[in-house]
Protein backbone atom coordinates (compact mmCIF):
# COMPACT_ATOMS: atom_id res chain seq x y z
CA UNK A 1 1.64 23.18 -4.77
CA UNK A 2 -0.08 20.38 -2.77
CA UNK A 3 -2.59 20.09 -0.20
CA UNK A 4 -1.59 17.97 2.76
CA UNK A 5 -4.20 18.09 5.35
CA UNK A 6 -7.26 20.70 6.16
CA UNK A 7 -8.30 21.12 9.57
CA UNK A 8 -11.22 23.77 10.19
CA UNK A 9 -10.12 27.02 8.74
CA UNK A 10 -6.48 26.22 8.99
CA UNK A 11 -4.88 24.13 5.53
CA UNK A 12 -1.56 22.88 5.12
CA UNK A 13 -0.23 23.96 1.63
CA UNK A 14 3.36 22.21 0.44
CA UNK A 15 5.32 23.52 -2.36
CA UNK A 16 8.57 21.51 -2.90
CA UNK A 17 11.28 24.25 -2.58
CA UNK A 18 15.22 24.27 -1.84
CA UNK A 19 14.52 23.93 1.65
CA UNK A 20 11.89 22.38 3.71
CA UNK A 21 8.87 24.46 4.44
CA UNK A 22 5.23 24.41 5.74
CA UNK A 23 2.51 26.79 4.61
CA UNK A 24 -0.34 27.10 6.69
CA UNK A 25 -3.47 28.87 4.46
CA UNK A 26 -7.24 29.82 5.63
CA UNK A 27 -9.28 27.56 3.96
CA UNK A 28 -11.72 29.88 3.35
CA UNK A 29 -9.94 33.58 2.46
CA UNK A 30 -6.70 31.84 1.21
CA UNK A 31 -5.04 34.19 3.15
CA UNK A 32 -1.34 32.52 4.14
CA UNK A 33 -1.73 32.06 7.87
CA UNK A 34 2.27 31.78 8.26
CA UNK A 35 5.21 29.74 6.59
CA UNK A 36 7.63 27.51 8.94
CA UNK A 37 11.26 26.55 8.04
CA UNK A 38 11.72 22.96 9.34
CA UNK A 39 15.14 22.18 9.16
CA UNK A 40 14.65 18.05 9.80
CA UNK A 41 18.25 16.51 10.21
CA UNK A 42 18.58 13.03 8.96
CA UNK A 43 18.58 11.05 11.87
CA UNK A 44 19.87 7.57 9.67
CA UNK A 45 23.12 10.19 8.48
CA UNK A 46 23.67 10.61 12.00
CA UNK A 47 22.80 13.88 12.42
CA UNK A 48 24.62 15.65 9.58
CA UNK A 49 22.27 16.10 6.77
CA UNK A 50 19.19 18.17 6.86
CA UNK A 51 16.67 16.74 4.35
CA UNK A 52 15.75 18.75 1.25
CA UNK A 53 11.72 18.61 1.31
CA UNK A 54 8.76 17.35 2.98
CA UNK A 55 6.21 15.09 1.38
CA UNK A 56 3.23 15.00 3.77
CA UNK A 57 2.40 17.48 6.81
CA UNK A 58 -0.42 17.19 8.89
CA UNK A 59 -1.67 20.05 11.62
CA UNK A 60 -3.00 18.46 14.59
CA UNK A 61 -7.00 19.61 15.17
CA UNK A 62 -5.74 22.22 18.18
CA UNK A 63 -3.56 23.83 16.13
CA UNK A 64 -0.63 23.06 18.61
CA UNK A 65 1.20 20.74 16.72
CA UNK A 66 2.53 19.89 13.44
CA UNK A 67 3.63 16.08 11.91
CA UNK A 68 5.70 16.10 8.46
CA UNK A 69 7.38 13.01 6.81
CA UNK A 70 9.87 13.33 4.30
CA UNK A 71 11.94 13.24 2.35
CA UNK A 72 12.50 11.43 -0.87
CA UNK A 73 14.69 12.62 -3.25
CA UNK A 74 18.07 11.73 -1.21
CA UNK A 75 20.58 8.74 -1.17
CA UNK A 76 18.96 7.67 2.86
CA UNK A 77 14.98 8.15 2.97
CA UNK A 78 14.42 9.79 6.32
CA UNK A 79 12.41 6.57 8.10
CA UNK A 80 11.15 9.11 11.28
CA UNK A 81 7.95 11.29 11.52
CA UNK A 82 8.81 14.30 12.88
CA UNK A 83 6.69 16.18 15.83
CA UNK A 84 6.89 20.24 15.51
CA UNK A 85 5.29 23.07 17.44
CA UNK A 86 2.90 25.16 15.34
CA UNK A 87 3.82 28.45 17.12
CA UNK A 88 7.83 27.92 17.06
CA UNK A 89 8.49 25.40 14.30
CA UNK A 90 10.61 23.64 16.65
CA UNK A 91 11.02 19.96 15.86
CA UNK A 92 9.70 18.34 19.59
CA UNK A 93 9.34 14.97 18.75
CA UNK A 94 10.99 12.60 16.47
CA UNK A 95 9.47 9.06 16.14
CA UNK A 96 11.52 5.92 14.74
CA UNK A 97 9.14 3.26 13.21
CA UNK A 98 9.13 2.67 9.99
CA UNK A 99 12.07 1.57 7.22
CA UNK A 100 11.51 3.42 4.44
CA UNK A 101 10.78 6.82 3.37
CA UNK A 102 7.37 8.19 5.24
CA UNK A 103 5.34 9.08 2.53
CA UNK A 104 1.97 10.33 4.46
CA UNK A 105 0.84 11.64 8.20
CA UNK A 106 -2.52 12.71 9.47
CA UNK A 107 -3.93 13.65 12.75
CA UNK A 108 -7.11 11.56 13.41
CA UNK A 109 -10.23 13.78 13.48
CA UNK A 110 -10.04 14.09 17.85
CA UNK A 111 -6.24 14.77 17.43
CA UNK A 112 -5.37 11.75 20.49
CA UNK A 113 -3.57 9.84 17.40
CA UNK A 114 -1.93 10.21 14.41
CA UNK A 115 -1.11 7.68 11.75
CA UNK A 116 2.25 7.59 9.06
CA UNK A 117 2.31 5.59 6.33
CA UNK A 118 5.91 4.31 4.23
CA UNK A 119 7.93 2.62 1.85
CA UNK A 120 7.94 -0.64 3.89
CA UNK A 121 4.41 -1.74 3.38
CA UNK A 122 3.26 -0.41 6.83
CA UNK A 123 1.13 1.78 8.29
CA UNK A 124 1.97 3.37 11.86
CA UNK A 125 -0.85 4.47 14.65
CA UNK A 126 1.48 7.14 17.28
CA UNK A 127 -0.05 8.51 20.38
CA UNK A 128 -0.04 12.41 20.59
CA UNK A 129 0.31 12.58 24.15
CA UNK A 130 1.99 8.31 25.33
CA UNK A 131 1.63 9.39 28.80
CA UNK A 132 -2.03 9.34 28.38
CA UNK A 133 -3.71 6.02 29.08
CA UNK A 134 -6.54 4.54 27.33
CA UNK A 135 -9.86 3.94 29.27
């Protein structure tokens, strides 16, 4: 088991498994809050392989989203963070940035940006919401 990110009295918990999951935890009871199947396609196969774990997650400080990078035990590193909904598990967003495998995501602390960091040396800043302007 690992713990990705802790927001309030929500916590990520990742165990690698056969397929890709999320477990969200109360920080405080340990009670498991729910578990999300997040069958992430490969975008650099073209579409046909669905990667076999997640390395980082990160639940955004609303508790609306979800960011996960991964993974790293296949032939193509999956280069894209991908953007779910917390109450569906439905990937909604899939960003292309990096070149390498995303090891780690995180909300920032107000939740208006979220940061990935990879193989390729670099660290990326997304927007949650790029039709929001900065004032």
């Amino acid at each position: 088991w690992k713990v990705i990110h802790l927001v309030g009295q929500a916590g990520i918990l990742h165990k690698h498994l056969p397929r890709p999951q999320v477990h969200f935890w109360d920080t405080e009871t340990l009670d498991m809050i729910k578990t999300l199947d997040c069958p992430i396609v490969n975008p650099t196969l073209g579409g046909s392989t669905r990667v076999q774990d997640i390395t980082s997650a990160s639940l955004s400080p609303d508790r609306k989203r979800f960011i996960a990078g991964g993974p790293a035990d296949q032939a193509w590193p999956d280069p894209w963070v991908h953007v779910f909904d917390y109450e569906t598990g439905q990937e909604i967003e899939c960003n292309k940035g990096h070149h390498g495998h995303v090891w780690d995501v995180a909300f920032a602390p107000d939740g208006e940006t979220y940061a990935s960091g990879a193989d390729d040396g670099t660290i990326r800043i997304w927007k949650t919401d790029p039709s929001k302007t900065s004032e």
